[in-house]
C-alpha atoms as a PDB file:
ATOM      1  CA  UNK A   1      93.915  17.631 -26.836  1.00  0.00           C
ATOM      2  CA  UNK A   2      90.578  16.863 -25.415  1.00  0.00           C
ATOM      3  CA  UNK A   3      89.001  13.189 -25.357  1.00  0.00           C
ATOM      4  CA  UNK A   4      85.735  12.131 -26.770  1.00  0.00           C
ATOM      5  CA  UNK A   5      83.889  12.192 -23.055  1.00  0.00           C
ATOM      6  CA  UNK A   6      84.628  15.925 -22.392  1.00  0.00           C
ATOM      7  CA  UNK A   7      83.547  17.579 -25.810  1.00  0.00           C
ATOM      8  CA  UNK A   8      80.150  15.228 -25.129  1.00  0.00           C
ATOM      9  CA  UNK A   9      80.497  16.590 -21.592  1.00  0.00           C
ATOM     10  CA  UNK A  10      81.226  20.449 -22.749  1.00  0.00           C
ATOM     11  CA  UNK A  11      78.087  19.793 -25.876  1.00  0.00           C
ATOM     12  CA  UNK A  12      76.124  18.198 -22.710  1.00  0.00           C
ATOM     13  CA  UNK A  13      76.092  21.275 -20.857  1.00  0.00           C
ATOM     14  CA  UNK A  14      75.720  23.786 -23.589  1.00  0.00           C
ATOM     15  CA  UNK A  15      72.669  21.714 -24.474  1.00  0.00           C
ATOM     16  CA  UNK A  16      71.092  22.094 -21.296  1.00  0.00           C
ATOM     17  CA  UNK A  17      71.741  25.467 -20.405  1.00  0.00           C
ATOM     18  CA  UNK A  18      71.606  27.503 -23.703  1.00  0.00           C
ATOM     19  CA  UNK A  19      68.429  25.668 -25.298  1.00  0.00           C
ATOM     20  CA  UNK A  20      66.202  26.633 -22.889  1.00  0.00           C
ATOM     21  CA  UNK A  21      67.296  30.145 -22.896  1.00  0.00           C
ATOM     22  CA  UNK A  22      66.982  30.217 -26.775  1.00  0.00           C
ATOM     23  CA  UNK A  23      63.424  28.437 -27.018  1.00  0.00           C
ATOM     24  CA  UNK A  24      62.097  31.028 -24.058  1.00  0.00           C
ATOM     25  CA  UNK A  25      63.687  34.161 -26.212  1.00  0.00           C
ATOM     26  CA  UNK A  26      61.864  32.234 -29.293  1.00  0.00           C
ATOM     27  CA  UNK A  27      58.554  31.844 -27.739  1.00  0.00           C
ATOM     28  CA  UNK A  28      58.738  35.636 -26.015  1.00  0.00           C
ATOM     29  CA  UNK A  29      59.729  36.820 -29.488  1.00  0.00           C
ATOM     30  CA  UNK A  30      56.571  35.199 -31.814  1.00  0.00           C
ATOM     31  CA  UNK A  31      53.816  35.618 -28.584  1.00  0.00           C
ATOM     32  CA  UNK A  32      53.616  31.658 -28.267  1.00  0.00           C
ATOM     33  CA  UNK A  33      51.670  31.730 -25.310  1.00  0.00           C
ATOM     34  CA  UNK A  34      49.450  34.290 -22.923  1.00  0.00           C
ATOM     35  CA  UNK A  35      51.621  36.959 -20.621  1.00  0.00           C
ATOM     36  CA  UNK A  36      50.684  36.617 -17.010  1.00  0.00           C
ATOM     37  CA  UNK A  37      47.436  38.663 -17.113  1.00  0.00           C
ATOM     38  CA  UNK A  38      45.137  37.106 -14.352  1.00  0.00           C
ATOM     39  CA  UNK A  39      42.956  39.305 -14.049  1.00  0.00           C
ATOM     40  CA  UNK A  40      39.315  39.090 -15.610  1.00  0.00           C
ATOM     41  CA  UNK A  41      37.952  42.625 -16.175  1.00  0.00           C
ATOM     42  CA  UNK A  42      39.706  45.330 -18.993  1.00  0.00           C
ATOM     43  CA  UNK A  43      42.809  46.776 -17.471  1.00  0.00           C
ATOM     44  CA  UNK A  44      42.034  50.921 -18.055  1.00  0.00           C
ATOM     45  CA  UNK A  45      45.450  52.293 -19.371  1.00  0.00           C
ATOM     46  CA  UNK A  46      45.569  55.112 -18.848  1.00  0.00           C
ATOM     47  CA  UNK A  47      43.565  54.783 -15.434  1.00  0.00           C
ATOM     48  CA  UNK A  48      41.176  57.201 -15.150  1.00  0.00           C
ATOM     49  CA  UNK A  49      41.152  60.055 -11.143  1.00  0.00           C
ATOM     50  CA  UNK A  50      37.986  60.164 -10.018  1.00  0.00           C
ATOM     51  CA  UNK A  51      39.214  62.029  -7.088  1.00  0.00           C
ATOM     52  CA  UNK A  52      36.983  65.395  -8.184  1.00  0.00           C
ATOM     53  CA  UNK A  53      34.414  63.147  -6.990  1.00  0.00           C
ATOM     54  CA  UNK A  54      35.499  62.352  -3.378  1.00  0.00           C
ATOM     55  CA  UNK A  55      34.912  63.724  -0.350  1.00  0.00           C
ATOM     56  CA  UNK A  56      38.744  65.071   0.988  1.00  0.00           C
ATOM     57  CA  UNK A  57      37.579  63.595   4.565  1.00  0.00           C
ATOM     58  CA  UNK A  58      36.855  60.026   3.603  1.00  0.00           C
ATOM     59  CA  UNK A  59      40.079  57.706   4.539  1.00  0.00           C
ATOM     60  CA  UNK A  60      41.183  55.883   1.545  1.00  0.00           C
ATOM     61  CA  UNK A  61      39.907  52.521   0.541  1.00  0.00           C
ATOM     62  CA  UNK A  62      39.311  50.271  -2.398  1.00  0.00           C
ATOM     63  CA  UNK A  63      36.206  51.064  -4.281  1.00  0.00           C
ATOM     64  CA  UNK A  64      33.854  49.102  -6.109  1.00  0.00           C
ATOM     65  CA  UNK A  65      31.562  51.793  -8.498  1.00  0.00           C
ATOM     66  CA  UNK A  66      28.717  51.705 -10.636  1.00  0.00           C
ATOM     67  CA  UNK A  67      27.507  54.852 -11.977  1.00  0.00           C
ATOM     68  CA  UNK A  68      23.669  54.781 -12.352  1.00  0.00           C
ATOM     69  CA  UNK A  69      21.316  55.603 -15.245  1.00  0.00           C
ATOM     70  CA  UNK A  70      18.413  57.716 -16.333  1.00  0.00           C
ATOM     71  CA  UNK A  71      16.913  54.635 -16.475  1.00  0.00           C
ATOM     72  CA  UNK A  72      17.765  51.299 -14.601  1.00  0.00           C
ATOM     73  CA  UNK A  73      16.875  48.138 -16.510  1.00  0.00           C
ATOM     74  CA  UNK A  74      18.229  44.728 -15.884  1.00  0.00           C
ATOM     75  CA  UNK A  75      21.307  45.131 -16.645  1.00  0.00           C
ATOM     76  CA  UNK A  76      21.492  48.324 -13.872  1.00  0.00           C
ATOM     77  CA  UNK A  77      19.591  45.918 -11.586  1.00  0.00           C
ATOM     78  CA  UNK A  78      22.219  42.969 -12.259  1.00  0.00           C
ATOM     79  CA  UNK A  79      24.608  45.623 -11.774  1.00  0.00           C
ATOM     80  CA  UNK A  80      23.247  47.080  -8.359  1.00  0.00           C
ATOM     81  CA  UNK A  81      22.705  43.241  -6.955  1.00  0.00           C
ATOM     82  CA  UNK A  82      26.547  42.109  -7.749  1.00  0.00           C
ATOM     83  CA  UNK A  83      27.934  45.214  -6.265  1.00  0.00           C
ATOM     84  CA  UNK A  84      26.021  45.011  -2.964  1.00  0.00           C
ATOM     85  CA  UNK A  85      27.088  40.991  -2.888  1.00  0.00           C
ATOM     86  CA  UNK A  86      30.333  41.249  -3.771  1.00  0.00           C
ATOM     87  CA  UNK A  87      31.028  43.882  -1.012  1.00  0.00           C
ATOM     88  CA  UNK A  88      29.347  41.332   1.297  1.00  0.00           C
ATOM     89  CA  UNK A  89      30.765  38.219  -0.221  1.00  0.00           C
ATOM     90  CA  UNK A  90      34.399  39.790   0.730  1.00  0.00           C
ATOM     91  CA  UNK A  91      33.800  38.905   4.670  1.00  0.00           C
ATOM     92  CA  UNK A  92      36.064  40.498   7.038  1.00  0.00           C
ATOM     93  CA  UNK A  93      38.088  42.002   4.454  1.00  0.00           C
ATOM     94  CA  UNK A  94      34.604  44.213   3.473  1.00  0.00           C
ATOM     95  CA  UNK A  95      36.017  47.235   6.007  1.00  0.00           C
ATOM     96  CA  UNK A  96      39.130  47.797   3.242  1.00  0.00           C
ATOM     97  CA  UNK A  97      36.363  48.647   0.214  1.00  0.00           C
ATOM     98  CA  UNK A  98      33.580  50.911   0.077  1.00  0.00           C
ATOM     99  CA  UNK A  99      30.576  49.843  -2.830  1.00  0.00           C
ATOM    100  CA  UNK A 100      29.878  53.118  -4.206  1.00  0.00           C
ATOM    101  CA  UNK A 101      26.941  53.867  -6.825  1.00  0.00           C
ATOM    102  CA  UNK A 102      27.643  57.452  -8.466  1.00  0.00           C
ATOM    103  CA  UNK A 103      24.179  59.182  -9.176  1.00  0.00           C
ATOM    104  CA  UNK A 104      23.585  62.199 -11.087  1.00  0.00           C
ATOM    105  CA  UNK A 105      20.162  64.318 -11.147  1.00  0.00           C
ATOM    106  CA  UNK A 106      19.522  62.399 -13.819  1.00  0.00           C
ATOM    107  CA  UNK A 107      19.295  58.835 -12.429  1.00  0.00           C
ATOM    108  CA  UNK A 108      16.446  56.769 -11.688  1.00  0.00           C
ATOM    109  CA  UNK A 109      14.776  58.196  -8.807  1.00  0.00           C
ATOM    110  CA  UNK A 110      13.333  54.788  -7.773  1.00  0.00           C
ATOM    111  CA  UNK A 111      17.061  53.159  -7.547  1.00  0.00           C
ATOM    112  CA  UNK A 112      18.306  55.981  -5.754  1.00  0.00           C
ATOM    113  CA  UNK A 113      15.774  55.339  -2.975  1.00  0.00           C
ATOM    114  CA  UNK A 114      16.503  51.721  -2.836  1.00  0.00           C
ATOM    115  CA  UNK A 115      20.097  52.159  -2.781  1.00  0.00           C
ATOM    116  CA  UNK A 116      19.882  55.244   0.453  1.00  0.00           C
ATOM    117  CA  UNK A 117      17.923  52.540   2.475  1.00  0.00           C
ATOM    118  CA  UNK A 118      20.853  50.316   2.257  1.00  0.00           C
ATOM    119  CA  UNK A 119      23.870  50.484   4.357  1.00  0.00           C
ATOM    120  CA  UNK A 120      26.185  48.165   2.689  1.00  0.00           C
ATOM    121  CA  UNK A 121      26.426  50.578  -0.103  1.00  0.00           C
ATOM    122  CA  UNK A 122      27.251  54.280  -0.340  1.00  0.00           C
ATOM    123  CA  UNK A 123      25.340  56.954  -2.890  1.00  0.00           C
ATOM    124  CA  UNK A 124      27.214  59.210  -4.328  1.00  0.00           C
ATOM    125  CA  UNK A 125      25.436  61.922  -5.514  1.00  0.00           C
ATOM    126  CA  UNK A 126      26.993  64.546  -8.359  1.00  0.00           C
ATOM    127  CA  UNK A 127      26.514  66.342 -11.341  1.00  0.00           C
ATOM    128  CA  UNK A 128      27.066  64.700 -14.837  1.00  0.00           C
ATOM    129  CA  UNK A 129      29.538  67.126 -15.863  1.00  0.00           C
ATOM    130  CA  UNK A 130      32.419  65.592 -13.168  1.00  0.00           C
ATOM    131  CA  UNK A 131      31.045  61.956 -14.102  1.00  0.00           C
ATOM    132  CA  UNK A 132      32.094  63.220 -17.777  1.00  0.00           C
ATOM    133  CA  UNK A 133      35.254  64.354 -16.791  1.00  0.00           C
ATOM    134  CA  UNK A 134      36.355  61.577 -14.571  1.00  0.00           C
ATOM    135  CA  UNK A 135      35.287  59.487 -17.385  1.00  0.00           C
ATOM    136  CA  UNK A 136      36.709  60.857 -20.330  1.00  0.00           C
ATOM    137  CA  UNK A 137      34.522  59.514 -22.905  1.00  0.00           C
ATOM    138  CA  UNK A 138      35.055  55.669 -21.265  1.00  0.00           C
ATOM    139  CA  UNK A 139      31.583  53.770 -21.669  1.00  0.00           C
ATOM    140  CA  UNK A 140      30.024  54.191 -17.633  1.00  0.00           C
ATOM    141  CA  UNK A 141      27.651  51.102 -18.334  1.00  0.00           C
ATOM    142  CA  UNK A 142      30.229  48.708 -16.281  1.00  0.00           C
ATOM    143  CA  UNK A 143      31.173  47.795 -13.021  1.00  0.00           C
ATOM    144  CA  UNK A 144      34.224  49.567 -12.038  1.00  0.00           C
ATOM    145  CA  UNK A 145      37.253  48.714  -9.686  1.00  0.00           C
ATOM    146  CA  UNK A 146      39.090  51.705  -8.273  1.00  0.00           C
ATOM    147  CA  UNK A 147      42.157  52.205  -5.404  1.00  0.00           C
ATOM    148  CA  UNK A 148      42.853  54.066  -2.530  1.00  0.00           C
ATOM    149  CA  UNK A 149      44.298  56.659  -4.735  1.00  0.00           C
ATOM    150  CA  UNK A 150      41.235  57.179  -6.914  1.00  0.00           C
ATOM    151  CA  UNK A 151      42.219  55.746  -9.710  1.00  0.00           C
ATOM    152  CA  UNK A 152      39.666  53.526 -11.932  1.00  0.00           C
ATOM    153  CA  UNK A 153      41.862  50.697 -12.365  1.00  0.00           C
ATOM    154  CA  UNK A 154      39.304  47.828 -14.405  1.00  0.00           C
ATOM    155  CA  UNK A 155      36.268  47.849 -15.676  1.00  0.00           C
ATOM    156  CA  UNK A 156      33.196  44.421 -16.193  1.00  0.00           C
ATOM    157  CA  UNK A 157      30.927  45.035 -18.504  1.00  0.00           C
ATOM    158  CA  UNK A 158      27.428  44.506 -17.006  1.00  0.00           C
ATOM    159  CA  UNK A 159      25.319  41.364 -18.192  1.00  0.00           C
ATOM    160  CA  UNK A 160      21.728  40.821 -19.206  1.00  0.00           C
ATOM    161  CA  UNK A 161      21.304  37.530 -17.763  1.00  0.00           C
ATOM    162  CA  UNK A 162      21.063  36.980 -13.721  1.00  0.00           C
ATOM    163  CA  UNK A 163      23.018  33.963 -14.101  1.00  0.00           C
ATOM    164  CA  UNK A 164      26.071  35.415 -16.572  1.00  0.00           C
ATOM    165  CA  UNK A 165      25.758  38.341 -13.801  1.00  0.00           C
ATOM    166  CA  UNK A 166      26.210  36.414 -11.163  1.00  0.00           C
ATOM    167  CA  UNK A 167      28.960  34.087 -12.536  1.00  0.00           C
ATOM    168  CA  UNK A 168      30.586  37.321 -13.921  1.00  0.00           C
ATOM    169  CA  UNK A 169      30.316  39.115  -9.864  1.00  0.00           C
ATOM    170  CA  UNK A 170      32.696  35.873  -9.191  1.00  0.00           C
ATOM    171  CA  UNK A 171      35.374  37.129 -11.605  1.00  0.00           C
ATOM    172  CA  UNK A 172      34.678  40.514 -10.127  1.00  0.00           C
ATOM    173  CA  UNK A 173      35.771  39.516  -6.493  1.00  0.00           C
ATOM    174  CA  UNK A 174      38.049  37.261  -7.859  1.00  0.00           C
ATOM    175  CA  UNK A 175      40.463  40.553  -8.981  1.00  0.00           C
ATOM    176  CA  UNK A 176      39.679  41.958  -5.980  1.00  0.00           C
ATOM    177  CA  UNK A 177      40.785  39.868  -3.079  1.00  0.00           C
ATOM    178  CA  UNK A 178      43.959  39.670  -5.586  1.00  0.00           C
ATOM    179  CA  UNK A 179      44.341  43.230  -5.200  1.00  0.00           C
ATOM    180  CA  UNK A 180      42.978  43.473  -1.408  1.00  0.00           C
ATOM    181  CA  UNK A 181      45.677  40.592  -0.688  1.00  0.00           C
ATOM    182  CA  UNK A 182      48.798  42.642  -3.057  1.00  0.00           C
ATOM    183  CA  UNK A 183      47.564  45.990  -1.223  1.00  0.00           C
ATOM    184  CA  UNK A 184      48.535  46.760   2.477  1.00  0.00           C
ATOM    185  CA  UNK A 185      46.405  50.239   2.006  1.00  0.00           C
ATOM    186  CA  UNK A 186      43.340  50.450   2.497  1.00  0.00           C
END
């Protein structure tokens, strides 16, 4: 028959090793608190190949797009001016991503030529029917992340504001020198 001290011993133990295994099951069960998502912009699911789009020559790297509009107002400009300084904002890890703006022959003309004088940031130029398909239908106003696969992987919306855009371009390479530090490619 067992004493008094080794049933509190034997309730000790369960105690401490069953409870917490029965609270974490509770609190996974009823969504008690937020799953590990650290990253800022709108995970696409499905993600989206944009590799109609790519040259077949160009070695794989990270890429940080904007697609440009008929028109670019301030929230294209924003846009334009966080893409170019988060590509230079990434320091010597700024060889593993291109900043790519995709242009159609419908996109401001003006932009275009402001963007070809640069050389931290690559024009893309292509017809609207492959932005369409690489898109399917997903809203192109955003800043988009994509992989050395081609693969649109998140997605910013773009802000009004030069201050929300710049806080917001801070969130932007905040995901990315996640994903530049998780990825050897590129």
């Amino acid at each position: 028959m067992m004493n008094t001290s080794n049933k509190r011993m034997i309730i000790t133990l369960a105690v401490v090793f069953i409870l917490p295994v029965a609270l974490a099951k509770l609190a996974l069960d009823n969504n008690w608190f937020n799953k590990a998502s650290t990253n800022k912009g709108q995970l696409l699911t499905p993600t989206l190949d944009m590799t109609a789009l790519q040259d077949k020559t160009t070695e794989p790297k990270w890429q940080l797009l904007y697609v440009l509009p008929t028109k670019c107002s301030v929230e294209c400009k924003n846009a334009l001016y966080s893409v170019e300084q988060i590509w230079a904002a990434l320091g010597k890890e700024h060889d593993r991503v291109r900043a790519t703006v995709i242009s159609t022959p419908d996109s401001d003309v003006l932009a275009m030529q402001r963007i070809e004088q640069q050389n931290s940031v690559k024009l893309l130029k292509t017809n609207a029917e492959n932005v369409n398909n690489v898109f399917k239908g997903e809203p192109t106003n955003a800043i988009f992340i994509a992989d050395t696969l081609n693969n649109v992987i998140l997605r910013y919306p773009l802000q009004v504001e030069q201050q929300q855009a710049i806080l917001h371009s801070r969130d932007i390479l905040s995901d990315l020198r996640k994903l530049l530090k998780l990825s050897r490619i590129g």
